[in-house]
C-alpha atoms as a PDB file:
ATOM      1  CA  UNK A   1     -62.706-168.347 -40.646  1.00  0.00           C
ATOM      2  CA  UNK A   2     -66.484-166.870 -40.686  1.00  0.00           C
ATOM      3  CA  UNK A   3     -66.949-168.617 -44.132  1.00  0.00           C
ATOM      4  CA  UNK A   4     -65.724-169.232 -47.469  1.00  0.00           C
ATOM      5  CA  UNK A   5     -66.037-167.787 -50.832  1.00  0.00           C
ATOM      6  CA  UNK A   6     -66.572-170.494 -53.776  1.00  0.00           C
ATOM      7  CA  UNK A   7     -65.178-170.198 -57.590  1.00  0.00           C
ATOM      8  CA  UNK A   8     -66.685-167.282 -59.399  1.00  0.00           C
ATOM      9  CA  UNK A   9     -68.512-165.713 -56.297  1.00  0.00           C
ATOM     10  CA  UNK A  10     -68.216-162.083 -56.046  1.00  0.00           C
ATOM     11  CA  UNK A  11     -68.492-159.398 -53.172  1.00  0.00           C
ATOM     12  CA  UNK A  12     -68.665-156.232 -52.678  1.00  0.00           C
ATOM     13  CA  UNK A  13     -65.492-154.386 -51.017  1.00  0.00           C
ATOM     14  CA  UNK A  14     -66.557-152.322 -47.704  1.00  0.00           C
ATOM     15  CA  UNK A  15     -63.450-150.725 -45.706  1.00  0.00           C
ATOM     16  CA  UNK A  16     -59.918-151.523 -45.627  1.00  0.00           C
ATOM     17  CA  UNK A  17     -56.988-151.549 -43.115  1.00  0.00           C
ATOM     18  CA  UNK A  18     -53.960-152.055 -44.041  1.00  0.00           C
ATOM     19  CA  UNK A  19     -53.307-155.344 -45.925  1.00  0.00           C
ATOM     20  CA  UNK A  20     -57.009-156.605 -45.012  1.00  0.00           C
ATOM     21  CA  UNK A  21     -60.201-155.914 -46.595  1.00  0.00           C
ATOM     22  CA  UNK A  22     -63.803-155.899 -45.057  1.00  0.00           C
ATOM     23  CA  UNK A  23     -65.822-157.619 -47.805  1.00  0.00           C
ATOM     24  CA  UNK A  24     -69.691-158.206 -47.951  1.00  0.00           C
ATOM     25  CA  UNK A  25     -70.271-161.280 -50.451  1.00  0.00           C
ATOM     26  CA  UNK A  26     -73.106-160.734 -52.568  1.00  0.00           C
ATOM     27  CA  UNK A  27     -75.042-164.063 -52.263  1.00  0.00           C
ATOM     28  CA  UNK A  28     -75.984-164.147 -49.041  1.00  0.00           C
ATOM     29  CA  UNK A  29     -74.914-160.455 -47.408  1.00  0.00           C
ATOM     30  CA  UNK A  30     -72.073-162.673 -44.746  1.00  0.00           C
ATOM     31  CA  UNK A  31     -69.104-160.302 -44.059  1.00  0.00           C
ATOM     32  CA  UNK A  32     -65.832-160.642 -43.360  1.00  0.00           C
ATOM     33  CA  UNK A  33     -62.315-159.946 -43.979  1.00  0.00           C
ATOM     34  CA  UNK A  34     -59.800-160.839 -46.520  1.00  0.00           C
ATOM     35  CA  UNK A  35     -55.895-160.280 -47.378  1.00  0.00           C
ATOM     36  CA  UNK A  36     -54.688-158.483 -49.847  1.00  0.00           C
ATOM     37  CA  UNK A  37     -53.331-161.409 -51.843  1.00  0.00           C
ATOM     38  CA  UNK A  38     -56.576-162.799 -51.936  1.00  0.00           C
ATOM     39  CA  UNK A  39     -58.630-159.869 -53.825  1.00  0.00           C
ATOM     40  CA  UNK A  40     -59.281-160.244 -57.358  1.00  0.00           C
ATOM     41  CA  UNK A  41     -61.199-157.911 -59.812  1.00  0.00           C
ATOM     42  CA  UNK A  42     -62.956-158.779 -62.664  1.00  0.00           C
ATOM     43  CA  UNK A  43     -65.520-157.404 -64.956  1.00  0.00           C
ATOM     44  CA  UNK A  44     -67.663-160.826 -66.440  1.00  0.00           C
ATOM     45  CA  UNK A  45     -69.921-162.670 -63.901  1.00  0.00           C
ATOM     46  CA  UNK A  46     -70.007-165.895 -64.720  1.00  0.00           C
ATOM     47  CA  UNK A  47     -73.759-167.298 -63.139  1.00  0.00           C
ATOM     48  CA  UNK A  48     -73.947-171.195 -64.286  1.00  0.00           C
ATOM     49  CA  UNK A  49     -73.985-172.955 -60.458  1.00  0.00           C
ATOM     50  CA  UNK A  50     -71.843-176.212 -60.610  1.00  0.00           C
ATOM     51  CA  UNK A  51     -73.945-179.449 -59.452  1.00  0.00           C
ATOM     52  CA  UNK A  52     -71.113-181.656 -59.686  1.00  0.00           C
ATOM     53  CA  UNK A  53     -68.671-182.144 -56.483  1.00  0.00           C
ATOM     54  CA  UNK A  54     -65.564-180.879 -58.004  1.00  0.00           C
ATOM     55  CA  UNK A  55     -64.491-179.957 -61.498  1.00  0.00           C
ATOM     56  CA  UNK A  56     -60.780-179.555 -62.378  1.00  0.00           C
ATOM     57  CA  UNK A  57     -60.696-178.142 -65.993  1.00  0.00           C
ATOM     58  CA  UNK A  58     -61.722-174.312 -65.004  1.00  0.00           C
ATOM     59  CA  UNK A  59     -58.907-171.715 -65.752  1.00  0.00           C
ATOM     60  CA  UNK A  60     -58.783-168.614 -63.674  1.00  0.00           C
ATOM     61  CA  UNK A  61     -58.041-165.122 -64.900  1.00  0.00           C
ATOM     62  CA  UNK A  62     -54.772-165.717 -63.945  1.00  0.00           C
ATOM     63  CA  UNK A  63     -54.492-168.832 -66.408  1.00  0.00           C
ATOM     64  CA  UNK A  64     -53.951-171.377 -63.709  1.00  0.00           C
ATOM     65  CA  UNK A  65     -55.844-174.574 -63.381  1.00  0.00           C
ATOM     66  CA  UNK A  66     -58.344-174.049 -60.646  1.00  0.00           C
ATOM     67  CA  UNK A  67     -60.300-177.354 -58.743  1.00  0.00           C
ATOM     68  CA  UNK A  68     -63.978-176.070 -57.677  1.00  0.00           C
ATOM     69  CA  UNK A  69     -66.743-177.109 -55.460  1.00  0.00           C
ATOM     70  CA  UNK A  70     -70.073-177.672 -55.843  1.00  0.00           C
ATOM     71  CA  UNK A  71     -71.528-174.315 -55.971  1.00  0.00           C
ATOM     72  CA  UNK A  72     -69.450-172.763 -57.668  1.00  0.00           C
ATOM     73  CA  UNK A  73     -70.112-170.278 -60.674  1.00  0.00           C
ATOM     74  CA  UNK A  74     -68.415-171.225 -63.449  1.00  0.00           C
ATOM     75  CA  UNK A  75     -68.920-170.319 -66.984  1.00  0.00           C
ATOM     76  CA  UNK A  76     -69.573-173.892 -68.710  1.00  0.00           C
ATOM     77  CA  UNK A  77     -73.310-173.676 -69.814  1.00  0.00           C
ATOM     78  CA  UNK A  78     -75.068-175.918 -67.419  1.00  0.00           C
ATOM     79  CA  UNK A  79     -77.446-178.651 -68.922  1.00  0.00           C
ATOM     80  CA  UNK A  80     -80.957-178.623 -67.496  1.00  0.00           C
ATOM     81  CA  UNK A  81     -81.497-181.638 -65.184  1.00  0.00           C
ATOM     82  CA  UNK A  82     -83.976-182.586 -62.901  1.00  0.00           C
ATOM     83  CA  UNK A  83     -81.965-182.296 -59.536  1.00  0.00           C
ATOM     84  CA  UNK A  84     -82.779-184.324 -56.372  1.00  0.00           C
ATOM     85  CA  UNK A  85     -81.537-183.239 -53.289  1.00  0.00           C
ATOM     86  CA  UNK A  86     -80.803-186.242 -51.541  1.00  0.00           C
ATOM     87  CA  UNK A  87     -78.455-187.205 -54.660  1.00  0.00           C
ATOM     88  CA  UNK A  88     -76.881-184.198 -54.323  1.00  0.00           C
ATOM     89  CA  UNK A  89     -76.111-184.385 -50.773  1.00  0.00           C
ATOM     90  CA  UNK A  90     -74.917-187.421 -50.872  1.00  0.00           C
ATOM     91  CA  UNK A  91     -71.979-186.570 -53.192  1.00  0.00           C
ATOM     92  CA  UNK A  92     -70.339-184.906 -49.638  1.00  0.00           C
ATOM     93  CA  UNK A  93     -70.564-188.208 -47.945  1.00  0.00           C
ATOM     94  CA  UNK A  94     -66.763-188.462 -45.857  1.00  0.00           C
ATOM     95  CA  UNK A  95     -66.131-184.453 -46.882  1.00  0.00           C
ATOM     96  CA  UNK A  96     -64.894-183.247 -43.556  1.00  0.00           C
ATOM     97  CA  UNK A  97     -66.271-180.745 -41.416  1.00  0.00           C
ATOM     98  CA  UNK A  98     -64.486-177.485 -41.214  1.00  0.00           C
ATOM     99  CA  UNK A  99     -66.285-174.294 -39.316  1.00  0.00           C
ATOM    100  CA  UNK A 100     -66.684-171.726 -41.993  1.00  0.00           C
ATOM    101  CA  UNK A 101     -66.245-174.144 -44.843  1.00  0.00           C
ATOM    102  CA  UNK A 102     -68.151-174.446 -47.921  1.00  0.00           C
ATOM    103  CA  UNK A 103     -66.270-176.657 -49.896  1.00  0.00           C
ATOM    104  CA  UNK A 104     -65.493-180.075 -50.349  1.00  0.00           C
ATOM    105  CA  UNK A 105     -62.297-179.972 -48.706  1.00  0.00           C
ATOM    106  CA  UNK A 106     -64.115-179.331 -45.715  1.00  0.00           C
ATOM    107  CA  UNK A 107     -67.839-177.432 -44.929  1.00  0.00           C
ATOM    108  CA  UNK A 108     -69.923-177.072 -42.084  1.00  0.00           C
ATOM    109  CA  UNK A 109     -73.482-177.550 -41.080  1.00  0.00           C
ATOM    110  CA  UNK A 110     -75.194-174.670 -42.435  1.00  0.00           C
ATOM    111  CA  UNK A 111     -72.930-173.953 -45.324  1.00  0.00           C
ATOM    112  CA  UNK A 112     -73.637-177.622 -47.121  1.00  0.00           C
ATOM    113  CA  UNK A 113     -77.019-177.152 -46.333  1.00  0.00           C
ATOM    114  CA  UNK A 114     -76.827-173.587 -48.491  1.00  0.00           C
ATOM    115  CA  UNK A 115     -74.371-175.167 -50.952  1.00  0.00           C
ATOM    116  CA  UNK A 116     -76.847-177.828 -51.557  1.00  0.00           C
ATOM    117  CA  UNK A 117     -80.157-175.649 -51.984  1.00  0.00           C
ATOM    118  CA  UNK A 118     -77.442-173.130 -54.218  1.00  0.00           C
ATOM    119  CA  UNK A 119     -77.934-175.766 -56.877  1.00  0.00           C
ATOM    120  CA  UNK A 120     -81.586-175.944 -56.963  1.00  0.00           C
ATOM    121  CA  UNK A 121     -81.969-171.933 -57.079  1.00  0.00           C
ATOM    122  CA  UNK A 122     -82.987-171.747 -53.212  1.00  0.00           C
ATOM    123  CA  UNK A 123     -80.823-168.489 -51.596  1.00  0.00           C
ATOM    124  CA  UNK A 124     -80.443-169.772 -48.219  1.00  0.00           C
ATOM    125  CA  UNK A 125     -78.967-167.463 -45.428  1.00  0.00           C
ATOM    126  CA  UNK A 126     -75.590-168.508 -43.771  1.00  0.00           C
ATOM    127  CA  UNK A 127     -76.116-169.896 -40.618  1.00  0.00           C
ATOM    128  CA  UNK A 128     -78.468-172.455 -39.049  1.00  0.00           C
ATOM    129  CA  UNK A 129     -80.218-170.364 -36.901  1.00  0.00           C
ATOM    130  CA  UNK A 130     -81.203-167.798 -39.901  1.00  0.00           C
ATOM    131  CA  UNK A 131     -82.081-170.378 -41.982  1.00  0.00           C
ATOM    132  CA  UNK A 132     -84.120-171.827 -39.865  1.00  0.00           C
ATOM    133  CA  UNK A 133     -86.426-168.810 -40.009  1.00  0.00           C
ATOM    134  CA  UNK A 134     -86.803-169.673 -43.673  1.00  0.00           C
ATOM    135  CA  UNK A 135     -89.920-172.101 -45.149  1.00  0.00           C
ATOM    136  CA  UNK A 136     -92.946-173.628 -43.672  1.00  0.00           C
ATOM    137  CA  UNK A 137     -92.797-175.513 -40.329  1.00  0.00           C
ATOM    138  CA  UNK A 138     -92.919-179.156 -40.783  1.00  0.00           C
ATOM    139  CA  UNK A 139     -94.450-181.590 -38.328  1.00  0.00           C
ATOM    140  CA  UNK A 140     -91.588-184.319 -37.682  1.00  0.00           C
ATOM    141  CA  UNK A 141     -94.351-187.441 -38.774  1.00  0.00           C
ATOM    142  CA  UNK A 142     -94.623-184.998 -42.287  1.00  0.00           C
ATOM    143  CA  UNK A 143     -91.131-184.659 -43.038  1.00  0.00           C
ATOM    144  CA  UNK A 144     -90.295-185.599 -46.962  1.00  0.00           C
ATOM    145  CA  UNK A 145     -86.627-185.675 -48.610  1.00  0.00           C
ATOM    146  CA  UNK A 146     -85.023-182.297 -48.898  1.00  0.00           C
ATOM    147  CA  UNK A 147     -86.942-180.435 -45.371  1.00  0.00           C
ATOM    148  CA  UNK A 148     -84.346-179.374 -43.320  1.00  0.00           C
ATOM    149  CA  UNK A 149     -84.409-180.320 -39.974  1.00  0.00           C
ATOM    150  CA  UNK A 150     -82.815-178.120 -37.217  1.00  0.00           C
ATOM    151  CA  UNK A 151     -81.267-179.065 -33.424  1.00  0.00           C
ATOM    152  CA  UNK A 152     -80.710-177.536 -30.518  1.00  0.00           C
ATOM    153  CA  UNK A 153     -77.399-176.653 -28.932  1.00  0.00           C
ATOM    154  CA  UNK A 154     -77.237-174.582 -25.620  1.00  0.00           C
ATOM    155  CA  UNK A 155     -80.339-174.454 -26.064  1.00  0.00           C
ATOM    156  CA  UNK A 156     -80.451-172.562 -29.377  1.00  0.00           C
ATOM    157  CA  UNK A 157     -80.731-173.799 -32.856  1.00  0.00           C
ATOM    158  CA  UNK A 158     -77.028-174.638 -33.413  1.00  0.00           C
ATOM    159  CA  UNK A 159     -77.062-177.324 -35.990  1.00  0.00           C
ATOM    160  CA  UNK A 160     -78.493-178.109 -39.463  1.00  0.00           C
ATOM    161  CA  UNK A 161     -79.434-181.022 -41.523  1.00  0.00           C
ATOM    162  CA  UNK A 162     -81.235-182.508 -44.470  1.00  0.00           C
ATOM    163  CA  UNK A 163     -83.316-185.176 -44.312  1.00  0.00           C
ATOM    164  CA  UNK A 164     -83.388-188.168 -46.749  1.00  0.00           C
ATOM    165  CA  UNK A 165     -86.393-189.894 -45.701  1.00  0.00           C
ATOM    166  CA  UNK A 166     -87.042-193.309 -43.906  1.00  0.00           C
ATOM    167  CA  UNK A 167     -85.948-192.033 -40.526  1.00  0.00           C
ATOM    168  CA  UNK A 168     -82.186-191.030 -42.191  1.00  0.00           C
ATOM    169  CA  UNK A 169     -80.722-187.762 -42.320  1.00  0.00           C
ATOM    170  CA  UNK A 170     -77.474-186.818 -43.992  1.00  0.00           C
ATOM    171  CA  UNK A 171     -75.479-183.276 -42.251  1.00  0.00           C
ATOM    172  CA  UNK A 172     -72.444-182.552 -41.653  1.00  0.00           C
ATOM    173  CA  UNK A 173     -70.663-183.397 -38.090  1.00  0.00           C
ATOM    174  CA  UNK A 174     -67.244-184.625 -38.004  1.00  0.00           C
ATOM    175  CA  UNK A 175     -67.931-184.880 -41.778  1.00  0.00           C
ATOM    176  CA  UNK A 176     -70.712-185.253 -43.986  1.00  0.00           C
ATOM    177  CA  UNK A 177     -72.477-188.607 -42.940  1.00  0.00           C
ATOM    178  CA  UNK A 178     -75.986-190.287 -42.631  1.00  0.00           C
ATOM    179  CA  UNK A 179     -77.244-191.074 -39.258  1.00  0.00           C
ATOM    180  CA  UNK A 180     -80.168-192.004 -37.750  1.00  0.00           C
ATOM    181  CA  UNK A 181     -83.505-189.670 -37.175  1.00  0.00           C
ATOM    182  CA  UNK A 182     -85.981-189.755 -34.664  1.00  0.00           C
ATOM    183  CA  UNK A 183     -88.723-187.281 -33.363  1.00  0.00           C
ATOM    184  CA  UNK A 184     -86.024-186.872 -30.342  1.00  0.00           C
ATOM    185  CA  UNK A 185     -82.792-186.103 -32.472  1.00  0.00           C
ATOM    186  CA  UNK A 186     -79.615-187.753 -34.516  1.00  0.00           C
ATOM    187  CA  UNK A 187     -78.278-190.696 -33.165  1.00  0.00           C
ATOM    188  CA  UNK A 188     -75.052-191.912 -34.747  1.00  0.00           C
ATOM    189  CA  UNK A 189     -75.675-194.679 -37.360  1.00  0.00           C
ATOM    190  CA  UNK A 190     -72.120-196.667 -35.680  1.00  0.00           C
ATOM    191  CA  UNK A 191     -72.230-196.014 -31.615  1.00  0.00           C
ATOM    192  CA  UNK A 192     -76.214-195.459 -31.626  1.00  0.00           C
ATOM    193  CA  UNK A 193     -75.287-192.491 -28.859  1.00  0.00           C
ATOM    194  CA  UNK A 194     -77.563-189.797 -29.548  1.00  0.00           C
ATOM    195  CA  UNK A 195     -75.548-186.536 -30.884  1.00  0.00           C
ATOM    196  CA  UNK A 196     -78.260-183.472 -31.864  1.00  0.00           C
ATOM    197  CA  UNK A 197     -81.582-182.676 -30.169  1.00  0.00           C
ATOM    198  CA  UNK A 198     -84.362-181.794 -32.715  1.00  0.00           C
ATOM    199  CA  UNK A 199     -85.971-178.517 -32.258  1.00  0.00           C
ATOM    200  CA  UNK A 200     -88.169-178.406 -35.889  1.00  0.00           C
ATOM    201  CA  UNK A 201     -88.021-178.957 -39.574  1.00  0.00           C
ATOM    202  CA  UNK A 202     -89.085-176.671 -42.396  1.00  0.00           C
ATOM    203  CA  UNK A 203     -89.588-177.349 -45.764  1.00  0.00           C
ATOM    204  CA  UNK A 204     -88.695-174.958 -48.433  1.00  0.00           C
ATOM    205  CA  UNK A 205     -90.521-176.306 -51.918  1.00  0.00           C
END
């Protein structure tokens, strides 16, 4: 799995070969390929993003009961709330980490990170290392809730996070936790072994 389509996210069909179809999704341009079975056309576009972790009481085309994500785009009119980031995130906390994922059955790095900034009305690109390409640089003494802070792995950025302030930063490895930042990476908040090293931060608002 390259990544994961959320509840009421469209795409855009581009080839097809036998039972599978090369699709391009329209928020952020990823491709990939889908089954047959898992196609589904529909004319209305719903666009209100879901802020809450999961909602159960959406019905599908098909009439079935369908359990979303946060991110989602779902056609309940959304109430205008101040958002905070870090509040946001935190609703992962124990989701585990799946490669691909986007969901909070299981999500990766990069794709909570664009989940997360989904809800505020920030398009992020897919992966870490395109995102990272995204904002104004950050100095690490300068870094302020919500400036996403990137690490290195074989020795290109490989790894995502968000930080919360206070020398904390909350990301997804293993599954969506809150560990310990310092100017030289994450160190894990239990064993105190360090796990990422930082490479820069950027801050998007």
């Amino acid at each position: 799995m390259v990544s994961q389509l959320l509840f009421g996210e469209t795409y855009t069909i581009l080839q097809k070969e036998g039972d599978w179809f090369l699709i391009k999704m329209d928020y952020d341009g990823y491709e990939g390929w889908l089954s047959d079975s898992s196609i589904c056309e529909y004319s209305e576009r719903n666009t209100n993003v879901q802020t809450q972790l999961f909602l159960s009481q959406i019905n599908d085309i098909r009439g079935g009961e369908v359990l979303t994500s946060m991110g989602s785009e779902i056609g309940i009119a959304g109430v205008e709330t101040k958002l905070f980031i870090g509040k946001l995130a935190l609703q992962f906390l124990g989701a585990p980490y799946l490669w691909g994922g986007r969901h909070f059955r299981g999500i990766d790095c990069s794709g909570f990170v664009q989940v997360l900034y989904k809800c505020l009305k920030v398009k992020l690109p897919r992966d870490a290392a395109q995102q990272q390409k995204i904002g104004k640089p950050v100095a690490f003494e300068n870094l302020f809730e919500g400036d996403l802070v990137f690490f290195l792995k074989n020795e290109r950025v490989g790894h995502v996070g968000i930080a919360l302030g206070s020398g904390k930063i909350v990301h997804s490895h293993g599954m969506v936790r809150v560990d310990d930042l310092t100017k030289e990476g994450i160190f894990n908040s239990d064993t105190g072994a360090q796990s990422h090293i930082f490479h820069s931060a950027k801050r998007l608002r």
